[in-house]
Protein backbone atom coordinates (compact mmCIF):
# COMPACT_ATOMS: atom_id res chain seq x y z
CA UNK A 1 -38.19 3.94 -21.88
CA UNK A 2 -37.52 5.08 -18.42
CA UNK A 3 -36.53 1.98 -16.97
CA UNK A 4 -33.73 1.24 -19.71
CA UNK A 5 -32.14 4.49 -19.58
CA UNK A 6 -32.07 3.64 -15.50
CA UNK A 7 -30.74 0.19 -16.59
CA UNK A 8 -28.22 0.99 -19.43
CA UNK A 9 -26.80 4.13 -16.25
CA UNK A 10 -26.37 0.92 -14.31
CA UNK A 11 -24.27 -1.26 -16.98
CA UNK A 12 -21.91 1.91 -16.78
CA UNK A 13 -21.90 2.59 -13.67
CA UNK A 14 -21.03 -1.20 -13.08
CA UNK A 15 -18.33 -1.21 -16.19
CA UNK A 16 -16.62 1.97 -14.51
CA UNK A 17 -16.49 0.49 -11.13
CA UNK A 18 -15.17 -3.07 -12.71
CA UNK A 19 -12.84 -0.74 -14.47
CA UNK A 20 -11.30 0.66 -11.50
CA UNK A 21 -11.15 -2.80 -9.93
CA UNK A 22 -8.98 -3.83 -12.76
CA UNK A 23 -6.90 -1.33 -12.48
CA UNK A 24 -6.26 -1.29 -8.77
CA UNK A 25 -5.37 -4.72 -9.16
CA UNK A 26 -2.59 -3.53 -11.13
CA UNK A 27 -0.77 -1.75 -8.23
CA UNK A 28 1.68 -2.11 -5.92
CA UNK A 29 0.20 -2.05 -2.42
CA UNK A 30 -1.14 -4.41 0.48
CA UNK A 31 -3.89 -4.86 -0.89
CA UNK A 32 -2.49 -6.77 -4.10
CA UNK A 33 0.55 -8.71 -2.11
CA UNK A 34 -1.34 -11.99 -1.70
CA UNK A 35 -0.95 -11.45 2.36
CA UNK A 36 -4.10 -13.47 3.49
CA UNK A 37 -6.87 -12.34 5.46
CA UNK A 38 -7.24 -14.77 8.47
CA UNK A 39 -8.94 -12.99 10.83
CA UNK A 40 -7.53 -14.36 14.01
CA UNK A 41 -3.91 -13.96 12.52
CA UNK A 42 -5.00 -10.16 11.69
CA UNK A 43 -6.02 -9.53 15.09
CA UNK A 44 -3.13 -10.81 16.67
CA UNK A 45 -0.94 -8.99 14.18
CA UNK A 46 -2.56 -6.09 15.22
CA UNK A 47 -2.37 -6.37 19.08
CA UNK A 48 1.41 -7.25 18.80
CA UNK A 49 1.92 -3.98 16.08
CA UNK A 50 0.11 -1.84 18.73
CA UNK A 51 2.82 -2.42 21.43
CA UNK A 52 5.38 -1.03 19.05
CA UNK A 53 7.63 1.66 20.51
CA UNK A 54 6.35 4.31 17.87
CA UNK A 55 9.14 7.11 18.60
CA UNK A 56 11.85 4.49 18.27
CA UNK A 57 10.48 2.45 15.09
CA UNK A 58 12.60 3.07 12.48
CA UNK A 59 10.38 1.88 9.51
CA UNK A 60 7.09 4.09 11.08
CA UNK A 61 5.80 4.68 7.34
CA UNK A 62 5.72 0.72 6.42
CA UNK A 63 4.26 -0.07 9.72
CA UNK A 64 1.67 2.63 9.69
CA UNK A 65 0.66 1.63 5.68
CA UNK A 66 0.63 -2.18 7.01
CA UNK A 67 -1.47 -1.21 9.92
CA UNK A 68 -4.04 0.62 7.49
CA UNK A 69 -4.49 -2.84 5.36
CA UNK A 70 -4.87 -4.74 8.66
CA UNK A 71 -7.46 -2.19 9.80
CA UNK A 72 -9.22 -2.55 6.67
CA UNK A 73 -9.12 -5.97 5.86
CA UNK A 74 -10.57 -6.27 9.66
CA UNK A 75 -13.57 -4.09 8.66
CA UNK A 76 -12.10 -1.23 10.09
CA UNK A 77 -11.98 1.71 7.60
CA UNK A 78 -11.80 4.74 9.58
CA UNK A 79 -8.83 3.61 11.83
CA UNK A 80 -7.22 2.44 8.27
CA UNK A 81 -7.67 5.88 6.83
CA UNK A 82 -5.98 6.92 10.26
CA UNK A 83 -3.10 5.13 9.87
CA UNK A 84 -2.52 5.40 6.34
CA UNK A 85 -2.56 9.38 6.65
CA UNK A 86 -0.51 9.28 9.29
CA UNK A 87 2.25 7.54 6.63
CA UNK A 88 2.01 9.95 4.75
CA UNK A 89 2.49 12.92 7.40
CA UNK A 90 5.73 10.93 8.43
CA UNK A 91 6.78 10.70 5.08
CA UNK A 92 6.33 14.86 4.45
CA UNK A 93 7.84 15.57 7.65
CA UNK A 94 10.70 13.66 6.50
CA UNK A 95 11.01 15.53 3.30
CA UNK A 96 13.52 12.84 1.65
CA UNK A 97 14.21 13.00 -2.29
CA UNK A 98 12.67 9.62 -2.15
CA UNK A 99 9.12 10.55 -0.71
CA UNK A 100 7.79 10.57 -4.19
CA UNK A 101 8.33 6.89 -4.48
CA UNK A 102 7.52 5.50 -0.83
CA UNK A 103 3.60 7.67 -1.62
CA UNK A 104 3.55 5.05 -4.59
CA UNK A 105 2.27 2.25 -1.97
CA UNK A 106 0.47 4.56 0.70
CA UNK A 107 -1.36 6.26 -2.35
CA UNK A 108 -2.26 3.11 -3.79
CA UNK A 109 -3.19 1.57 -0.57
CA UNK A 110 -5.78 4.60 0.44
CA UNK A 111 -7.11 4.09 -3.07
CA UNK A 112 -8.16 0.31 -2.24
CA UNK A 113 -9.57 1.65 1.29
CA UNK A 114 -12.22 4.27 -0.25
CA UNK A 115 -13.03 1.88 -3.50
CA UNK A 116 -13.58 -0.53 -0.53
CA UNK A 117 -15.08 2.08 1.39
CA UNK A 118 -17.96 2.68 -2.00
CA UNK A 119 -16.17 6.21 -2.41
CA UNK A 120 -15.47 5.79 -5.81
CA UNK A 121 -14.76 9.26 -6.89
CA UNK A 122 -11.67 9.08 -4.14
CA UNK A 123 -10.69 5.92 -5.17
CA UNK A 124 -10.13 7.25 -8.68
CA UNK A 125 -8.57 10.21 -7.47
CA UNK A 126 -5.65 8.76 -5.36
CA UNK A 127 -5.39 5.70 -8.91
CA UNK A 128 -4.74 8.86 -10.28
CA UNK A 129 -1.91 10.34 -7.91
CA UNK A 130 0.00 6.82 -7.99
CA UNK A 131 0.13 6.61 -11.57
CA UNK A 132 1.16 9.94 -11.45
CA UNK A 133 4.04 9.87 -8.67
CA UNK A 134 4.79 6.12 -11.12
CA UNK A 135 5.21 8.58 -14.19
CA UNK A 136 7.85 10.92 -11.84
CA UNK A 137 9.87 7.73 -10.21
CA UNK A 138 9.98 5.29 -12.50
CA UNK A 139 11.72 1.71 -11.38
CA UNK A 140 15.22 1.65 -12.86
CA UNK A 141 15.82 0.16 -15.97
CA UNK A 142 15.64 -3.90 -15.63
CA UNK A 143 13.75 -3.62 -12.29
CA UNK A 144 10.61 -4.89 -12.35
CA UNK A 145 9.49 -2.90 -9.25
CA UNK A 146 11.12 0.77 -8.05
CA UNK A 147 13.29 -0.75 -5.03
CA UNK A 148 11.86 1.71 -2.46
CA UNK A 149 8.82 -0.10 -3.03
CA UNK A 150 10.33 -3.64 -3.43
CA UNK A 151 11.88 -2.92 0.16
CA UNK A 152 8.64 -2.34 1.68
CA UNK A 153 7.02 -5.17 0.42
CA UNK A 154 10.36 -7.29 1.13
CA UNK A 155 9.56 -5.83 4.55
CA UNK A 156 5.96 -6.53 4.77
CA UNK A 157 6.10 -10.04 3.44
CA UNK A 158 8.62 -10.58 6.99
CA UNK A 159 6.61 -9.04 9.28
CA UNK A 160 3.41 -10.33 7.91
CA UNK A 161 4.40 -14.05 6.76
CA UNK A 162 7.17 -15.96 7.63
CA UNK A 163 6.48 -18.63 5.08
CA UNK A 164 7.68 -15.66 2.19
CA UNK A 165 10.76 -15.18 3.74
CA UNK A 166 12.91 -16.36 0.52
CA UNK A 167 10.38 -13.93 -1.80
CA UNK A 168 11.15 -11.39 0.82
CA UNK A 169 15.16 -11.75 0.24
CA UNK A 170 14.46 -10.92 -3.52
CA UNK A 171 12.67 -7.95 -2.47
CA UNK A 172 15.21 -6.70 -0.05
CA UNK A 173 17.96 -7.74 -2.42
CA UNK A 174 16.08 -5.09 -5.15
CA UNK A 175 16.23 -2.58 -2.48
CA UNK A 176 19.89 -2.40 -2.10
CA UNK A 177 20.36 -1.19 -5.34
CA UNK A 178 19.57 2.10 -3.76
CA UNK A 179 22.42 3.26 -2.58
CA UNK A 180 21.30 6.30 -0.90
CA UNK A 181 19.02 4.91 1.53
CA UNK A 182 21.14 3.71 4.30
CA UNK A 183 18.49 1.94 6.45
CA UNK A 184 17.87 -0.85 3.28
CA UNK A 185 21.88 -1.21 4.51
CA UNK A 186 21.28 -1.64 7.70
CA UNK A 187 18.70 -4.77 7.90
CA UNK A 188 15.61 -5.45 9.84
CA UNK A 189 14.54 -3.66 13.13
């Protein structure tokens, strides 16, 4: 009797984890992109990120939540957490209206790390905050993505792979529609 309740608190604990999996899957981050993991191409991403002028970048949040996935998908967790809380200091120091939408990826992003990581509980947590901050900022009506967030993957899908340039356009192109954020105006760096 012993050794099915320990079995049957294993099928759930194995159906809530695939759970969370499935639903991760669902979001909007780095870690759902389709950006590849070849090592070598990571690490010299990396290297060539790292010599970044960080006072003058002027998309510091994307390239901090895009070092975080190359951290992690290098093995790297701690310097991913790092980078992806540093995001989201930038972000509150800049207090913009638009904050709430630009946490959507860096939430989802730290949620892959710590399911990654085995910290479930966390994982859930911060699935939690982006469908929460989704339920506040909603994409316009007829866009398929919020175009804060179709901007920074329009901007990731550049910097990370040239090959995605034209699926990159369509992302930027979304992210004009907001007309308040002047540096979607403005082009690359």
């Amino acid at each position: 009797m012993h050794k099915s309740k320990r079995y049957l608190e294993e099928v759930k604990k194995i159906q809530q984890i695939s759970s969370l999996k499935s639903n991760l899957e669902k979001l909007e981050c780095h870690f759902t992109w389709d950006l590849g993991k070849y090592r070598n191409e990571l690490q010299g991403m990396r290297r060539n990120m790292q010599d970044v002028d960080q006072e003058r970048c002027t998309w510091l949040v994307h390239y901090y939540n895009l070092l975080g996935y190359i951290q992690q998908t290098l093995g790297f967790s701690t310097e991913a957490l790092k980078y992806l809380h540093e995001a989201e200091s930038v972000m509150q120091e800049q207090g913009t209206e638009e904050a709430g939408v630009r946490l959507q990826v860096n939430k989802a992003n730290l949620a892959w790390v710590y399911f990654l990581k085995g910290e479930m509980d966390k994982s859930k947590r911060y699935l939690e905050e982006v469908k929460r901050l989704q339920q506040m900022h909603p994409a316009p009506p007829g866009c398929a993505l919020h175009p804060e967030v179709g901007g920074e993957k329009g901007w990731t899908l550049v910097k990370f792979n040239k090959s995605k340039k034209h699926q990159a356009i369509d992302y930027f192109k979304m992210a004009l529609k907001e007309q308040d954020r002047k540096e979607w105006h403005k082009g690359m760096p």
